[in-house]
C-alpha atoms as a PDB file:
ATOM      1  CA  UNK A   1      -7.589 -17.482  49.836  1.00  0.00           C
ATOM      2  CA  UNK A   2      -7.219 -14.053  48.875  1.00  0.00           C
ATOM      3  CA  UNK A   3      -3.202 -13.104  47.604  1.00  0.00           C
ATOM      4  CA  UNK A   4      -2.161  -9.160  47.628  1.00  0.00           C
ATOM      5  CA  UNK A   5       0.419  -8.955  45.338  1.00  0.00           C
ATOM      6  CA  UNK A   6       1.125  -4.951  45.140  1.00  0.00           C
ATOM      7  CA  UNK A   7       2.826  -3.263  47.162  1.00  0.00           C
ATOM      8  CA  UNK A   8       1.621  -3.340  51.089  1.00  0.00           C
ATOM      9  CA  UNK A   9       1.832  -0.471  53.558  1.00  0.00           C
ATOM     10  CA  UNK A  10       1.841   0.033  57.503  1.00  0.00           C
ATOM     11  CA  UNK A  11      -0.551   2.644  56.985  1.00  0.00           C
ATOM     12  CA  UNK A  12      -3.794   2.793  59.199  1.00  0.00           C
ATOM     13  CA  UNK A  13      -6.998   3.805  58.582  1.00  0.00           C
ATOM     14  CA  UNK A  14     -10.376   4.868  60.420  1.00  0.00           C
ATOM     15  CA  UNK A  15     -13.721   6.063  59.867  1.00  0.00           C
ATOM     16  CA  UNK A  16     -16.353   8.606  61.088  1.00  0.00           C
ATOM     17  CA  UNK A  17     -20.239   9.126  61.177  1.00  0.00           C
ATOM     18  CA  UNK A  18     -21.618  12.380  60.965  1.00  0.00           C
ATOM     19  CA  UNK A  19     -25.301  13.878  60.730  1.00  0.00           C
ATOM     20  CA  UNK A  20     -26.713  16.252  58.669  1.00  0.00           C
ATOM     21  CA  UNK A  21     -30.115  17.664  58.808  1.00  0.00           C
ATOM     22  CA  UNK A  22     -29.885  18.244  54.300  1.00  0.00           C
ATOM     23  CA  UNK A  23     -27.523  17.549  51.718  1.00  0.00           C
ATOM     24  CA  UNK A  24     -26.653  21.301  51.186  1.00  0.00           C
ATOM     25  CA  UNK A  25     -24.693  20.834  54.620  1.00  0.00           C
ATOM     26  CA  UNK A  26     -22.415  18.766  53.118  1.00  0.00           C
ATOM     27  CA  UNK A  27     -21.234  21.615  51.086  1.00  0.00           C
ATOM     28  CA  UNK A  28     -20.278  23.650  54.025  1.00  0.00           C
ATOM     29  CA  UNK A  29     -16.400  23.894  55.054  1.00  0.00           C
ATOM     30  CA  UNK A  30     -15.253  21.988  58.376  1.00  0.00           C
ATOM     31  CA  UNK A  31     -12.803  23.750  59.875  1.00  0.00           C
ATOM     32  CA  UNK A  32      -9.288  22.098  61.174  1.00  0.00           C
ATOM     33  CA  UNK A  33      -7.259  23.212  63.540  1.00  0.00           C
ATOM     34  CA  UNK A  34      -3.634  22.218  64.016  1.00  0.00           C
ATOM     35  CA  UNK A  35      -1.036  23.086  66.213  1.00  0.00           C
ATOM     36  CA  UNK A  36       2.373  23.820  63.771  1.00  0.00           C
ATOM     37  CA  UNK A  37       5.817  24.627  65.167  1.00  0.00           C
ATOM     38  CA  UNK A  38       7.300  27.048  62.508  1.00  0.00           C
ATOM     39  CA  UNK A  39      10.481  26.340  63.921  1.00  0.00           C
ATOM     40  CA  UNK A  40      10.542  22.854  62.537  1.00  0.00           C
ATOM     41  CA  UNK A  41      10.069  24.244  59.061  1.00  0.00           C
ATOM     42  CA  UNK A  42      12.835  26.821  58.758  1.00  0.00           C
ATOM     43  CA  UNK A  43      15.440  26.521  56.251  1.00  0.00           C
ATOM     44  CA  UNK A  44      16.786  30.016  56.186  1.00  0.00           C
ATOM     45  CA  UNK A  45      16.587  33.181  58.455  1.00  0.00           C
ATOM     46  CA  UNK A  46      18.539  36.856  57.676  1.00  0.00           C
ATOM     47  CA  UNK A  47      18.575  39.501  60.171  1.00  0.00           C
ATOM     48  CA  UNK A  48      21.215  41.587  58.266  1.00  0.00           C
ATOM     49  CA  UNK A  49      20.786  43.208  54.318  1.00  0.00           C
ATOM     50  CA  UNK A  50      24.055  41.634  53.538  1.00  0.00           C
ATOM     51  CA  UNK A  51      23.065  38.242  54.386  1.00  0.00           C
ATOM     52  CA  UNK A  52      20.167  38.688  52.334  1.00  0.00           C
ATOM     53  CA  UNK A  53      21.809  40.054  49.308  1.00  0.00           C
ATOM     54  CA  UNK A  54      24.210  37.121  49.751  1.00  0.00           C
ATOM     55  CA  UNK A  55      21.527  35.134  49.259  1.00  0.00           C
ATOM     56  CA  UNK A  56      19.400  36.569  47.197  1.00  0.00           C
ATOM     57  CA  UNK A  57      21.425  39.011  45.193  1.00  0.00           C
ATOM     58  CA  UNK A  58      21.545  42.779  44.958  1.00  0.00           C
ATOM     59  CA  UNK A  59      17.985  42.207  42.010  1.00  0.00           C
ATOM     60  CA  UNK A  60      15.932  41.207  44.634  1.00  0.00           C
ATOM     61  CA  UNK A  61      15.922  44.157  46.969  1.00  0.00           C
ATOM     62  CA  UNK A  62      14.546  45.914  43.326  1.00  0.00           C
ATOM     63  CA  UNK A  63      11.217  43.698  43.671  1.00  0.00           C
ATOM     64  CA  UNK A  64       8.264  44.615  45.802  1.00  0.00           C
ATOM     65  CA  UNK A  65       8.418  41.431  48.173  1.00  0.00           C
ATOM     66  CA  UNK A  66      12.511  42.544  48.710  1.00  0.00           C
ATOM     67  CA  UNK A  67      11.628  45.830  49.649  1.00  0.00           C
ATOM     68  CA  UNK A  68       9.043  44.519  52.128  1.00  0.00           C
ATOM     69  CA  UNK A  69      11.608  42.114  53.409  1.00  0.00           C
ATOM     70  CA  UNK A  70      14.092  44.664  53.660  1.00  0.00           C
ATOM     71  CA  UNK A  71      11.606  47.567  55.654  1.00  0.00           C
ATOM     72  CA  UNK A  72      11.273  44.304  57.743  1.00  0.00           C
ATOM     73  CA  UNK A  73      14.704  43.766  58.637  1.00  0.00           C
ATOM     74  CA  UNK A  74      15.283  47.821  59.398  1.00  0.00           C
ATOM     75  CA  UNK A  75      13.314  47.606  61.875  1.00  0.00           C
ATOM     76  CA  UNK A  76      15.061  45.082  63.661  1.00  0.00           C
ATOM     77  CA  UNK A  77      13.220  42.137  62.807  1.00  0.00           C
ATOM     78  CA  UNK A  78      14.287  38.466  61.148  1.00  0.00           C
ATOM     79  CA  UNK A  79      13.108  36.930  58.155  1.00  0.00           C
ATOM     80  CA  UNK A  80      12.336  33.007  58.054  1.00  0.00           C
ATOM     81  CA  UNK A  81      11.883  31.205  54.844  1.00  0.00           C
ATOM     82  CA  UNK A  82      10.217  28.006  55.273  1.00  0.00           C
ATOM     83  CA  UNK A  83      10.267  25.211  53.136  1.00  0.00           C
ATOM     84  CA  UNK A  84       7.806  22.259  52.796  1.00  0.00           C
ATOM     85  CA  UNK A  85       7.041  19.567  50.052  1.00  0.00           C
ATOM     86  CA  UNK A  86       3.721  17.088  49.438  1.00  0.00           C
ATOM     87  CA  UNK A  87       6.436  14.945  49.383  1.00  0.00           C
ATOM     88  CA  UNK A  88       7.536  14.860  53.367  1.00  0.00           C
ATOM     89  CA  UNK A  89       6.170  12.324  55.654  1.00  0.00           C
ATOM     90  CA  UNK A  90       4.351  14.506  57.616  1.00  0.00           C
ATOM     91  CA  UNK A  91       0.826  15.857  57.557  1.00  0.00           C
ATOM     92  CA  UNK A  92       1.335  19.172  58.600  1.00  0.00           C
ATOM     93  CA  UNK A  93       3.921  19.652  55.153  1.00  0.00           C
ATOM     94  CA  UNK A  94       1.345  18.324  52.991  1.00  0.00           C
ATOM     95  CA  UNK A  95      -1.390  20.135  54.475  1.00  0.00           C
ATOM     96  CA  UNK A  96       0.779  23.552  54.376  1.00  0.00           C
ATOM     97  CA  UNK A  97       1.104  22.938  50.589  1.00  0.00           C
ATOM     98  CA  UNK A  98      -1.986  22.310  49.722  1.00  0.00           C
ATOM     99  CA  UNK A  99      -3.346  25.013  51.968  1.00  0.00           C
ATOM    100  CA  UNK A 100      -0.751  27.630  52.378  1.00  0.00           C
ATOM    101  CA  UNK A 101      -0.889  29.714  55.798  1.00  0.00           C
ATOM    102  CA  UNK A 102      -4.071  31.410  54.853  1.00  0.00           C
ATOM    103  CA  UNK A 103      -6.021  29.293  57.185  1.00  0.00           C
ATOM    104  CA  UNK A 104      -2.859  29.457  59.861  1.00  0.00           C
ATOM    105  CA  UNK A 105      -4.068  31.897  62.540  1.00  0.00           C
ATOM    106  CA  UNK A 106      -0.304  33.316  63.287  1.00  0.00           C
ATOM    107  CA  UNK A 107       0.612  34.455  67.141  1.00  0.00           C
ATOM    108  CA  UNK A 108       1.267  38.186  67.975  1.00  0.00           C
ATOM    109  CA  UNK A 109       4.565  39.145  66.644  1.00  0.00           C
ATOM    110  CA  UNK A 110       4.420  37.216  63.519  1.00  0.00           C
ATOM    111  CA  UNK A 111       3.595  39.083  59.982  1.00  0.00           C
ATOM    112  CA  UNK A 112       3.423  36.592  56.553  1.00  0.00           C
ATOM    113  CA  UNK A 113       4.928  37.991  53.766  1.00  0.00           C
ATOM    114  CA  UNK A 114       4.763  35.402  50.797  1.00  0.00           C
ATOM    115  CA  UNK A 115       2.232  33.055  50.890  1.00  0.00           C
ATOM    116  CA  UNK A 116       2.307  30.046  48.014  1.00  0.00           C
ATOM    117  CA  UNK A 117      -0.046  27.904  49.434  1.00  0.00           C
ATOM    118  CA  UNK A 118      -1.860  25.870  47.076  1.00  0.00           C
ATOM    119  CA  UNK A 119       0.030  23.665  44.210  1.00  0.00           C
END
């Protein structure tokens, strides 16, 4: 009789079968694509320079990412900061970590600013 004596999770598992026609194909990229509600990862938004100094203090609006935030929020727009960590639950966190939104194909409307994918 076989004991486990570490720890035990509810996690699940699976497994696929693929073809290739060499080994060189296994060195080619799959591509994933996910749904992701941005909503769900918003911490923050500012629509207003005050709010953002506020925030942020007067410094920031010095820097070159300020000043883009700032042209962004003349022209009547709102800035989102969203937060994620490789330590939530969920996959679409980690992935957005470890991937950034480089590989996030953004609707109309929607410009990315800062981009720290990648940890």
């Amino acid at each position: 009789m076989k004991l486990k004596v570490d720890f035990v999770t509810n996690s699940s598992s699976t497994f696929f079968i693929i073809s290739t026609k060499s080994e060189d194909d296994l060195n080619k990229k799959a591509i994933a694509q996910i749904e992701i509600n941005l909503r769900d990862y918003i911490s923050e938004s500012f629509s207003s320079k005050v709010a953002l100094i506020n925030d942020f203090g007067i410094e920031y609006l010095k820097t070159e990412e300020g000043k883009t935030v700032l042209k962004e929020i003349k022209k009547g727009n709102t800035i989102h900061i969203l937060r994620v960590s490789s330590d939530d639950i969920d996959s679409i966190s980690r992935y957005l970590c470890e991937e950034g939104l480089d590989n996030v194909k953004m609707p109309k409307g929607i410009k990315i600013i800062k981009d720290e994918g990648g940890y």
